[in-house]
N, C-alpha and C. Protein backbone atom coordinates (compact mmCIF):
# COMPACT_ATOMS: atom_id res chain seq x y z
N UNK A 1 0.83 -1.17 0.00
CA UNK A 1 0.00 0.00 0.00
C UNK A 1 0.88 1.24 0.00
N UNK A 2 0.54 1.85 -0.72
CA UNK A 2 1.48 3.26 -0.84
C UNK A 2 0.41 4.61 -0.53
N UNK A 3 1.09 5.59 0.44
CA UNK A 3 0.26 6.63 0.53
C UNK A 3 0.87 7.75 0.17
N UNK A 4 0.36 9.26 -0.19
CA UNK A 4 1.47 9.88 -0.98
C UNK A 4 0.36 11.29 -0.18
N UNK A 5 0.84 12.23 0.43
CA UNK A 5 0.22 12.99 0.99
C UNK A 5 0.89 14.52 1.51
N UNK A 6 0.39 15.97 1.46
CA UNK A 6 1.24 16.54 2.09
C UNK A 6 0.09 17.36 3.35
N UNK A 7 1.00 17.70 4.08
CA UNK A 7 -0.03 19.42 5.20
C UNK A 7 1.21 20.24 5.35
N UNK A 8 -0.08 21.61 6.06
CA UNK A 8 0.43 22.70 5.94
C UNK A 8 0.76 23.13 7.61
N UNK A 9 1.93 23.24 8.16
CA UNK A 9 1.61 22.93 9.52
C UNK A 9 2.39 24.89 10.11
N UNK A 10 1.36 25.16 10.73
CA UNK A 10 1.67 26.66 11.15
C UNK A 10 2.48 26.91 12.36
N UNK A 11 4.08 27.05 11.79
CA UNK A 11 4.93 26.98 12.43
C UNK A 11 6.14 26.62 11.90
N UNK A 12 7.36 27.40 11.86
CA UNK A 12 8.39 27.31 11.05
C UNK A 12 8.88 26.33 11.18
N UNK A 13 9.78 25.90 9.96
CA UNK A 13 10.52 24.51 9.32
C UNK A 13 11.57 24.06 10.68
N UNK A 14 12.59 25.06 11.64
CA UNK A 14 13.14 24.32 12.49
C UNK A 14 12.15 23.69 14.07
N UNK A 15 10.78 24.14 13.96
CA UNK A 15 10.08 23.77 15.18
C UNK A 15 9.60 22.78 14.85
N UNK A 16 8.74 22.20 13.39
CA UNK A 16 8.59 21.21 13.08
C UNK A 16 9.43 19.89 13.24
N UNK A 17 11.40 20.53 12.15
CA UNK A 17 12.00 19.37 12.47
C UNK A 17 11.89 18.63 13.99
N UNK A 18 12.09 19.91 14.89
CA UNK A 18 12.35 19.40 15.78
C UNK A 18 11.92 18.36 17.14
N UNK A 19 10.35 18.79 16.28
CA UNK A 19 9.36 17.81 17.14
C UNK A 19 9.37 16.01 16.31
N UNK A 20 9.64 16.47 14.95
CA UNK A 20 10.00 15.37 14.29
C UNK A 20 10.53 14.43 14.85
N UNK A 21 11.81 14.94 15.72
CA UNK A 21 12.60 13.88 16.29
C UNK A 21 12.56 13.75 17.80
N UNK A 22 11.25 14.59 17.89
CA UNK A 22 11.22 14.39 19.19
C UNK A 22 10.25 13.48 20.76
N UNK A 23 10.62 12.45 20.96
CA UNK A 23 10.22 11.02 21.33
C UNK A 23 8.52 11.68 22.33
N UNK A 24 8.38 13.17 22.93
CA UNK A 24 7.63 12.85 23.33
C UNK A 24 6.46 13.46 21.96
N UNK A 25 6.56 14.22 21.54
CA UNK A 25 5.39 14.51 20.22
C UNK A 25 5.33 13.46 19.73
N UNK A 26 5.80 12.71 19.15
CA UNK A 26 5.80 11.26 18.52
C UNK A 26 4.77 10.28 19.36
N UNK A 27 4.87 10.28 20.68
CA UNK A 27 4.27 9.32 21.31
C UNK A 27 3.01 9.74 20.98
N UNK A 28 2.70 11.72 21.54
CA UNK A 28 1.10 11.82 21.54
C UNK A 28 0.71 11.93 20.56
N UNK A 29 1.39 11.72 19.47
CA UNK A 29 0.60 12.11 17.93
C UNK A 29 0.29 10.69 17.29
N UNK A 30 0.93 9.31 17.54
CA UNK A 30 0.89 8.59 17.51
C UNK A 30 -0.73 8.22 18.02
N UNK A 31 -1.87 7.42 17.21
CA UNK A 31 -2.97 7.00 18.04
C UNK A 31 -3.01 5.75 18.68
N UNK A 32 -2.99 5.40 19.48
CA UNK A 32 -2.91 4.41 19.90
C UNK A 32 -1.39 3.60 20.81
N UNK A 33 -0.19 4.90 20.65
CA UNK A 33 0.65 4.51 21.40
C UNK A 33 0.49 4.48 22.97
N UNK A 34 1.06 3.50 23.53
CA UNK A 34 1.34 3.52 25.23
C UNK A 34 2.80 3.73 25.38
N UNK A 35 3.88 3.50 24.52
CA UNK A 35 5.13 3.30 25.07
C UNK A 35 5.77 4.17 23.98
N UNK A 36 6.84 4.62 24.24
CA UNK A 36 7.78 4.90 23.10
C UNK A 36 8.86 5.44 23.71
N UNK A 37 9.94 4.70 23.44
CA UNK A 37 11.39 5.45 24.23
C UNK A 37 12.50 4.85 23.15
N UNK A 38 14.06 5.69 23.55
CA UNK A 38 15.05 5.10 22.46
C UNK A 38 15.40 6.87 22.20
N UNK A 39 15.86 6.54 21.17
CA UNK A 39 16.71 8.01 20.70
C UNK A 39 16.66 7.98 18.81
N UNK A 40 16.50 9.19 18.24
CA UNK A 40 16.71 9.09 16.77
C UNK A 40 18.24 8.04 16.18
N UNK A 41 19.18 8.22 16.93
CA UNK A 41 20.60 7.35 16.90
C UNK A 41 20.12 5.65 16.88
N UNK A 42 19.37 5.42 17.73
CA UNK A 42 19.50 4.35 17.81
C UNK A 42 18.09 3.61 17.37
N UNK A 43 16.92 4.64 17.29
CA UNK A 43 15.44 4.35 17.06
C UNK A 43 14.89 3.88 18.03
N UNK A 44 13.79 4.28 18.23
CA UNK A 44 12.29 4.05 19.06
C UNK A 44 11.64 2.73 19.14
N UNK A 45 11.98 2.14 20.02
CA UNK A 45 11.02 1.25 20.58
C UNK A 45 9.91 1.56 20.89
N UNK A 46 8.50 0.63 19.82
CA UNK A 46 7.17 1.31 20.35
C UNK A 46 6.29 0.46 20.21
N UNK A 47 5.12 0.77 21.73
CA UNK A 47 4.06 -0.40 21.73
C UNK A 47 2.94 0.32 21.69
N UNK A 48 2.20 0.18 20.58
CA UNK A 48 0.81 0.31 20.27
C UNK A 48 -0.49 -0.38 19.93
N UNK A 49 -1.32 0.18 20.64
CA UNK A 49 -2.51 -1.04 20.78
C UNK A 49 -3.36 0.03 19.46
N UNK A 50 -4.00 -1.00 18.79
CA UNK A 50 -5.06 -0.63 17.54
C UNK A 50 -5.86 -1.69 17.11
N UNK A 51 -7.11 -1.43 16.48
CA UNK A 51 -8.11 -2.00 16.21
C UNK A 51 -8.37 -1.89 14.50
N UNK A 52 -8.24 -3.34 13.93
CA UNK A 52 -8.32 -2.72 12.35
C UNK A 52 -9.47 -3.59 12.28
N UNK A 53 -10.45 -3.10 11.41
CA UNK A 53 -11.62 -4.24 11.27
C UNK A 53 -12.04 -5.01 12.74
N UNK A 54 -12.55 -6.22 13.07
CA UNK A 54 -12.52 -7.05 13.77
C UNK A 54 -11.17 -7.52 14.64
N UNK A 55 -10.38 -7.23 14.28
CA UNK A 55 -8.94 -7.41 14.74
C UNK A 55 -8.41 -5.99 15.36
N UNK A 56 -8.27 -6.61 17.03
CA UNK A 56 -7.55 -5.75 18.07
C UNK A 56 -6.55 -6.65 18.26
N UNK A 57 -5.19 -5.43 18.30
CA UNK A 57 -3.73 -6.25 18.59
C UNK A 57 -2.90 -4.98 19.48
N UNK A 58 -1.98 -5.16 19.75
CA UNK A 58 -0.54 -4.68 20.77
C UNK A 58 0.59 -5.10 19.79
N UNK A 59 0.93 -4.30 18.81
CA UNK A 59 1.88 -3.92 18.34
C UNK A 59 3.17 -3.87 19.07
N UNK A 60 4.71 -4.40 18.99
CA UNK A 60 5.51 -3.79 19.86
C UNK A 60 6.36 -3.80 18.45
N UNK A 61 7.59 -2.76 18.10
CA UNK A 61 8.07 -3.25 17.36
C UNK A 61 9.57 -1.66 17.80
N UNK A 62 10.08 -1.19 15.97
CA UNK A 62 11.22 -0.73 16.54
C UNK A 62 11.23 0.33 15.08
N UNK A 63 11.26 2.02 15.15
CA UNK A 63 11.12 2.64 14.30
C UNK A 63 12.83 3.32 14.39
N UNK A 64 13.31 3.20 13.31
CA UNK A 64 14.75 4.03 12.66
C UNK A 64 14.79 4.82 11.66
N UNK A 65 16.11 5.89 12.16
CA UNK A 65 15.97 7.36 11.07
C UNK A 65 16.76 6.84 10.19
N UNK A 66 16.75 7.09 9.29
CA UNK A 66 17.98 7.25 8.19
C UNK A 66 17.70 7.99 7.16
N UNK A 67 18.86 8.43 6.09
CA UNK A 67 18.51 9.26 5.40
C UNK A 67 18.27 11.10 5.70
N UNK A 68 19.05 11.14 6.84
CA UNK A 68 18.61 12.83 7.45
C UNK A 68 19.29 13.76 6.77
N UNK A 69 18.35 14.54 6.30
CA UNK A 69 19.16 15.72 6.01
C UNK A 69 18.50 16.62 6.59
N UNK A 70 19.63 17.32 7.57
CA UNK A 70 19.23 18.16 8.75
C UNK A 70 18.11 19.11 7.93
N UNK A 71 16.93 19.08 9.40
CA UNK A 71 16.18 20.40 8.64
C UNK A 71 15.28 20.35 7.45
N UNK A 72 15.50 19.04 6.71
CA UNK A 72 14.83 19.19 5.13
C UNK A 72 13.88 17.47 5.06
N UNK A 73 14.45 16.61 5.46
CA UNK A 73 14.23 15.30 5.07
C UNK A 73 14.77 14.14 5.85
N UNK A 74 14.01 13.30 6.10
CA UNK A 74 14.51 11.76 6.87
C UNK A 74 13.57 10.79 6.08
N UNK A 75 13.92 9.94 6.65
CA UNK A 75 13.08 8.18 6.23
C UNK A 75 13.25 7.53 7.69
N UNK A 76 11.62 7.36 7.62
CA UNK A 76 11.57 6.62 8.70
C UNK A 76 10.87 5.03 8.51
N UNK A 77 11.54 3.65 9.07
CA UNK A 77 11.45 2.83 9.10
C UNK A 77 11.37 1.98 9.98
N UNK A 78 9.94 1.34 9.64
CA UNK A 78 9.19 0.53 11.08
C UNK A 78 9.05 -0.84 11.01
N UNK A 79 9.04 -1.37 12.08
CA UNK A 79 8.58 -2.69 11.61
C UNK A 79 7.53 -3.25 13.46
N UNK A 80 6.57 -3.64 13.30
CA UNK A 80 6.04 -3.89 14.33
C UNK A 80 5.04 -5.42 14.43
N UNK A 81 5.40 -6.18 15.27
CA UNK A 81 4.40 -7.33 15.82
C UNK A 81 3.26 -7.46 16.67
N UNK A 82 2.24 -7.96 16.18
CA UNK A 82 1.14 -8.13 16.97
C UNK A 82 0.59 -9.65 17.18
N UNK A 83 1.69 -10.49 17.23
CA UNK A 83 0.87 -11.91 17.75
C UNK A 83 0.23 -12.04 16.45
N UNK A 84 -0.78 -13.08 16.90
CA UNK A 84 -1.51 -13.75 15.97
C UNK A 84 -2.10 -12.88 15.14
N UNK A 85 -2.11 -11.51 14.86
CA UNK A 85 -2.75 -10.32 14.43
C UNK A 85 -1.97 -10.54 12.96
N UNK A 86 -0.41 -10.69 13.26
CA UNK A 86 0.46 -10.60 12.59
C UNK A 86 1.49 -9.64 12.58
N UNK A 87 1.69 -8.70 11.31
CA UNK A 87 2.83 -8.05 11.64
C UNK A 87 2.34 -7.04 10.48
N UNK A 88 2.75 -5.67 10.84
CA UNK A 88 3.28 -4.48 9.79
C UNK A 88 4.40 -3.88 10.10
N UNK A 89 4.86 -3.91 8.17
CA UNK A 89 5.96 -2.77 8.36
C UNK A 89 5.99 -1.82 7.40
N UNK A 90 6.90 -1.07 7.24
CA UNK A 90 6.88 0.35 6.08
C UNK A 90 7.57 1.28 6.47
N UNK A 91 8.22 2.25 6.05
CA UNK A 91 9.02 3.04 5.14
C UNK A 91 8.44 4.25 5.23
N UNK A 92 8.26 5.47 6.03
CA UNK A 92 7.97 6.94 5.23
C UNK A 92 9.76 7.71 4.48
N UNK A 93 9.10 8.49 4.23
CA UNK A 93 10.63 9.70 3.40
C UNK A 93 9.37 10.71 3.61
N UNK A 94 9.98 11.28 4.44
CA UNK A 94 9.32 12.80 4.76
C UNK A 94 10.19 13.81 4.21
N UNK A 95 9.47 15.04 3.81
CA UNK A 95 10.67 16.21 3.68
C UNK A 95 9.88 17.62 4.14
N UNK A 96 10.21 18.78 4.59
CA UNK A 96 9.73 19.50 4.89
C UNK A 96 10.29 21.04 4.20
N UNK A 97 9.57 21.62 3.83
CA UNK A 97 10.02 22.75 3.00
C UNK A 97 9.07 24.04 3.68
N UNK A 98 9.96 25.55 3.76
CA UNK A 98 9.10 26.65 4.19
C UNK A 98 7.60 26.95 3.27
N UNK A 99 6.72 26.99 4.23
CA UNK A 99 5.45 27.52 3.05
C UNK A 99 5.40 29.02 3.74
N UNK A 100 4.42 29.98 3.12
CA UNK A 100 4.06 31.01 3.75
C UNK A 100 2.96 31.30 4.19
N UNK A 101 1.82 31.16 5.17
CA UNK A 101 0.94 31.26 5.55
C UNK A 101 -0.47 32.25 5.10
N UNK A 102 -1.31 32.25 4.93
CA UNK A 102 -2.48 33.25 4.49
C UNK A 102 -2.06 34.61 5.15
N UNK A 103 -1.65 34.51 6.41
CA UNK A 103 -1.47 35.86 7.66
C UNK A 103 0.12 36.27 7.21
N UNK A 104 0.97 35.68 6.34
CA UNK A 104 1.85 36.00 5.99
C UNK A 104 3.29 35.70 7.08
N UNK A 105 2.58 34.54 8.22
CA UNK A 105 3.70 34.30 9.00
C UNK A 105 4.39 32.90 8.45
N UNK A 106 5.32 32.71 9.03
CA UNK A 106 5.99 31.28 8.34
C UNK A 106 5.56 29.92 8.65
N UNK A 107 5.49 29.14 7.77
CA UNK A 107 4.63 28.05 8.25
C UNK A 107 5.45 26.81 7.37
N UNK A 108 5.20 25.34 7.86
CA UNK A 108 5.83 24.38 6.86
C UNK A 108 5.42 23.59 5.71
N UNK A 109 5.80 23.12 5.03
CA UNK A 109 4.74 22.11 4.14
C UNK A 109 5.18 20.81 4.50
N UNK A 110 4.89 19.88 5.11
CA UNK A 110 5.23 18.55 5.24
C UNK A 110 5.09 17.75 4.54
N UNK A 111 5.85 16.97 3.69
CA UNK A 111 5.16 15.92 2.52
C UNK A 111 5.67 14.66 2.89
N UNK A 112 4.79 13.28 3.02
CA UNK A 112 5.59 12.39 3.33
C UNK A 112 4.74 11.18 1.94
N UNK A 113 5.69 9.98 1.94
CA UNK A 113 5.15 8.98 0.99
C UNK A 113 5.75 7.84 1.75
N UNK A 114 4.31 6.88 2.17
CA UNK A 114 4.76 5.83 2.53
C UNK A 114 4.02 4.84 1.91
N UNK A 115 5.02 3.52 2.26
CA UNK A 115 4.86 2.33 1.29
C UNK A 115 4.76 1.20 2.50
N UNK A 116 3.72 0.73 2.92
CA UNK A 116 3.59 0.24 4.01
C UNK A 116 2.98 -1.58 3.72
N UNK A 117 3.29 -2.57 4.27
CA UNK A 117 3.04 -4.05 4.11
C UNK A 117 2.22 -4.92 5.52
N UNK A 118 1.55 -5.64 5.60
CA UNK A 118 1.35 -6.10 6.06
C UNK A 118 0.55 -7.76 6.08
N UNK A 119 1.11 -8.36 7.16
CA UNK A 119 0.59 -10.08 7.16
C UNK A 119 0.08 -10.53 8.10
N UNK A 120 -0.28 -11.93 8.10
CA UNK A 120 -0.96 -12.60 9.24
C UNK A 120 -2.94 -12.26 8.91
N UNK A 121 -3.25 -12.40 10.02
CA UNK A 121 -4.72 -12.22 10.15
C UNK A 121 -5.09 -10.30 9.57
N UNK A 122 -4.29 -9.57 9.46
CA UNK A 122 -4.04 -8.39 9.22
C UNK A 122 -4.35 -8.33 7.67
N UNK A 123 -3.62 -8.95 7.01
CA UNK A 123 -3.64 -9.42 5.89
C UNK A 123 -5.25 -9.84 4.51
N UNK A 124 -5.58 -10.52 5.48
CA UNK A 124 -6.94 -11.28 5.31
C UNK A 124 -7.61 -10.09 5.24
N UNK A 125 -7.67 -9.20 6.10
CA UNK A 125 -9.10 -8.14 5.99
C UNK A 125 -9.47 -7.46 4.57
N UNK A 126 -8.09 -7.96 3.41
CA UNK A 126 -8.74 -6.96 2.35
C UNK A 126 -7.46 -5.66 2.33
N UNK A 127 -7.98 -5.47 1.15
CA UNK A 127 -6.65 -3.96 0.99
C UNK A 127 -7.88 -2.95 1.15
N UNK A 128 -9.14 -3.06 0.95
CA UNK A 128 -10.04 -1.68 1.05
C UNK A 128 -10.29 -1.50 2.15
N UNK A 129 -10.31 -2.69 3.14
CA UNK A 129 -9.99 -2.14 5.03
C UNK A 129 -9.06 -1.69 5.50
N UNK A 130 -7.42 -2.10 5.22
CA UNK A 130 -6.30 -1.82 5.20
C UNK A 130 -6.01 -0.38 4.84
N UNK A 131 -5.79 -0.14 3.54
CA UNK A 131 -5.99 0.94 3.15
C UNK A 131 -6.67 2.06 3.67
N UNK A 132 -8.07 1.77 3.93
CA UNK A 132 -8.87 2.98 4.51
C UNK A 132 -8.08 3.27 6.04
N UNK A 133 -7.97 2.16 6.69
CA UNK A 133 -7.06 2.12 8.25
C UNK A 133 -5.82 3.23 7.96
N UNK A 134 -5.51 2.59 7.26
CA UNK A 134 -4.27 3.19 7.10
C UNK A 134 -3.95 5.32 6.62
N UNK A 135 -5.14 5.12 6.02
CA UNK A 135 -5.15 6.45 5.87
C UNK A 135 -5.62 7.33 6.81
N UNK A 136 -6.64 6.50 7.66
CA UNK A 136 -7.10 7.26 8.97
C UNK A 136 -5.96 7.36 9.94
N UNK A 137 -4.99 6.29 9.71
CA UNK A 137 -3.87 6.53 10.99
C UNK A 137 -3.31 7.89 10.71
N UNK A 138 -2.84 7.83 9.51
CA UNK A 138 -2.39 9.11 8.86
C UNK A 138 -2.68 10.39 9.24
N UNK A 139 -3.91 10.44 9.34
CA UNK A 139 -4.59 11.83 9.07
C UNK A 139 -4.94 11.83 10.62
N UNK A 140 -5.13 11.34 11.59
CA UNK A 140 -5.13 11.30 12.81
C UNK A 140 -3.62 11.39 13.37
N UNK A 141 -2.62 10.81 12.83
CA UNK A 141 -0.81 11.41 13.32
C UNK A 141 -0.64 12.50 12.61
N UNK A 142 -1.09 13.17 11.56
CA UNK A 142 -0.86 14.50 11.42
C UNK A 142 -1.59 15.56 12.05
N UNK A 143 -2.53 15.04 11.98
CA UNK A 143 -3.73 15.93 13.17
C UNK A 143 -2.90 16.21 14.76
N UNK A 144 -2.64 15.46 15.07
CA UNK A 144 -2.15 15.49 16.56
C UNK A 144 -0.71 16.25 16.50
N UNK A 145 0.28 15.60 15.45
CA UNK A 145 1.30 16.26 15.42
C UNK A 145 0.98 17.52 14.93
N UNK A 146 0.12 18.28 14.71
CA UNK A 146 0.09 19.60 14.32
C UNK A 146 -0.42 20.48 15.58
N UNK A 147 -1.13 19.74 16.06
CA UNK A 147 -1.95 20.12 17.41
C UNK A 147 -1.01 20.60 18.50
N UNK A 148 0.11 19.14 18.77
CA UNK A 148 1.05 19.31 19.39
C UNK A 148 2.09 20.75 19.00
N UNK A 149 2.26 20.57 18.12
CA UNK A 149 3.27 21.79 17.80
C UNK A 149 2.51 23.15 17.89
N UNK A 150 1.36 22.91 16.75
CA UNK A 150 0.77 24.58 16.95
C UNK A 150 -0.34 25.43 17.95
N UNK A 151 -0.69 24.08 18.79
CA UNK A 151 -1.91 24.42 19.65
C UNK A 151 -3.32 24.22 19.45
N UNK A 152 -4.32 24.13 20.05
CA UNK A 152 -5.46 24.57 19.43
C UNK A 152 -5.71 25.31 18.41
N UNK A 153 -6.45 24.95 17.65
CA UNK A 153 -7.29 25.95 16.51
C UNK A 153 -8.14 27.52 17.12
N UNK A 154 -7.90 28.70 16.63
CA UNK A 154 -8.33 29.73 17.00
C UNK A 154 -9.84 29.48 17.50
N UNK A 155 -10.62 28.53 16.65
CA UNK A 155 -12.08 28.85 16.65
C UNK A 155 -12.14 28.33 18.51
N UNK A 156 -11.21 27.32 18.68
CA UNK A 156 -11.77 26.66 19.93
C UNK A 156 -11.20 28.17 21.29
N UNK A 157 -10.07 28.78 20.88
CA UNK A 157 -9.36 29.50 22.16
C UNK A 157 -10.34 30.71 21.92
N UNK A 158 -10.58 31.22 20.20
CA UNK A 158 -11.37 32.89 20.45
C UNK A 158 -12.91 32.92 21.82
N UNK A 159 -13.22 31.89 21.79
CA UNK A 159 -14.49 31.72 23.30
C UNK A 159 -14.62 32.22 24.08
N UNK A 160 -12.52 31.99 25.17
CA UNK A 160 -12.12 33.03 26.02
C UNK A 160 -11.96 34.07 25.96
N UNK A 161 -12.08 34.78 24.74
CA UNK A 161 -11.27 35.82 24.75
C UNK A 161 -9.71 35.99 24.80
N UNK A 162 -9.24 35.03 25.17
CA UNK A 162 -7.52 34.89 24.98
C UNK A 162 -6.97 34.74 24.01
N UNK A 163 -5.88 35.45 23.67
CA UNK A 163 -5.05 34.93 21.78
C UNK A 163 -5.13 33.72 22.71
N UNK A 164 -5.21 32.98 21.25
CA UNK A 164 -4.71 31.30 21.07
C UNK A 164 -3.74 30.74 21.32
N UNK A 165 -3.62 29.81 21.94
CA UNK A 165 -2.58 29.52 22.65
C UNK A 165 -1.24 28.46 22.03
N UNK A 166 -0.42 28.94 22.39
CA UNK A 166 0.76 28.11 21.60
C UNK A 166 0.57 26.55 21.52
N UNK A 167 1.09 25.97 20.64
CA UNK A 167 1.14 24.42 21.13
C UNK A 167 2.00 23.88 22.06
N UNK A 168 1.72 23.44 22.73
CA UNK A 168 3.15 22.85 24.07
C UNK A 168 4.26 22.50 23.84
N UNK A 169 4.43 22.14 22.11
CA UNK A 169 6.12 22.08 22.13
C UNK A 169 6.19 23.21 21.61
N UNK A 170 5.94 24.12 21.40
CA UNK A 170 6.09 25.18 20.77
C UNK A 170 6.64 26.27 22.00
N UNK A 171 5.35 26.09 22.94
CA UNK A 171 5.53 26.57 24.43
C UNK A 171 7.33 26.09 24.94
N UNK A 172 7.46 25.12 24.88
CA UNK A 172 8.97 24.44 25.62
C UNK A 172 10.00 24.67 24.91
N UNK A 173 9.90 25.18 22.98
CA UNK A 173 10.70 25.60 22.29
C UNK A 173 11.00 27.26 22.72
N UNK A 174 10.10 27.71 23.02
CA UNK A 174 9.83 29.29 22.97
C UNK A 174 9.62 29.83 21.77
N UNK A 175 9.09 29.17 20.40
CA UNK A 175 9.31 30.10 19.53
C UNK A 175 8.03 30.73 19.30
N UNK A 176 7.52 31.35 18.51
CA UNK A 176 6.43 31.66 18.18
C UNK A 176 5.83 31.33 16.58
């Protein structure tokens, strides 16, 4: 299965990289992770529980960088077990390039393409269950990783009356 996708994430190209590689955004953007520890050097050990079709499993497996070019591009490569569920693995190549925002502040374009496999009882469900899964993981780890970095969406903070509030790694980066 190959997915080929980009977003627009509001917040400059070094705050992005940096959550990129960074083990705790990864965990919460991740749906369904409980565990994730290790280092970009050596890669992430990670256990995630998910439900595809009829089939609930606990994933544990082991994600590695390669391919970095500081700031612009990595490949990331997974491979994870779930018991009798079976097993997935796959391949992104992300790259990230400056976009410029509607408000004219700096913002990123994230593009990633992944080529992702899977077997066992996993297997069986069909590529139009698979597939659709797979794209919802997607769009639910970009959702979160954007969340994480840029904060809430204005519509939810304008309520209080308060500007909108940074995203928490954004907050721990200091940038704006």
């Amino acid at each position: 299965m190959q997915l080929i996708d980009s977003r627009v994430i509001s917040a400059p190209p070094a705050t992005v990289w940096a959550a990129l590689l960074d083990a705790e955004v990864l965990k919460a953007a991740v749906p369904g992770c409980e565990e994730l520890s290790g280092s970009v050097e050596s890669g992430y050990e990670a256990a995630v529980v998910q439900k595809v079709g009829p089939v609930k499993a606990r994933f544990t497996g082991l994600v590695t960088f390669s391919d970095i070019v500081e700031g612009q591009s990595l490949t990331l490569t997974g491979e994870g077990k779930g018991g009798a569920a079976g097993f997935a693995k796959g391949e992104a190549q992300v790259s990230l390039e400056p976009a410029a925002l509607a408000d004219g502040t700096a913002g990123t374009k994230l593009s990633y393409q992944v080529d992702a496999k899977v077997g066992g009882k996993l297997a069986q469900l069909g590529s139009r269950i698979i597939d659709g899964f797979a794209r919802k993981m997607a769009d639910d780890f970009f959702a979160r990783f954007a969340e994480a970095v840029e904060g809430p969406k204005e519509t939810e903070a304008e309520g209080d009356g308060e500007a909108p509030k940074k995203g928490w790694f954004k907050r721990i980066l200091g940038s704006d």
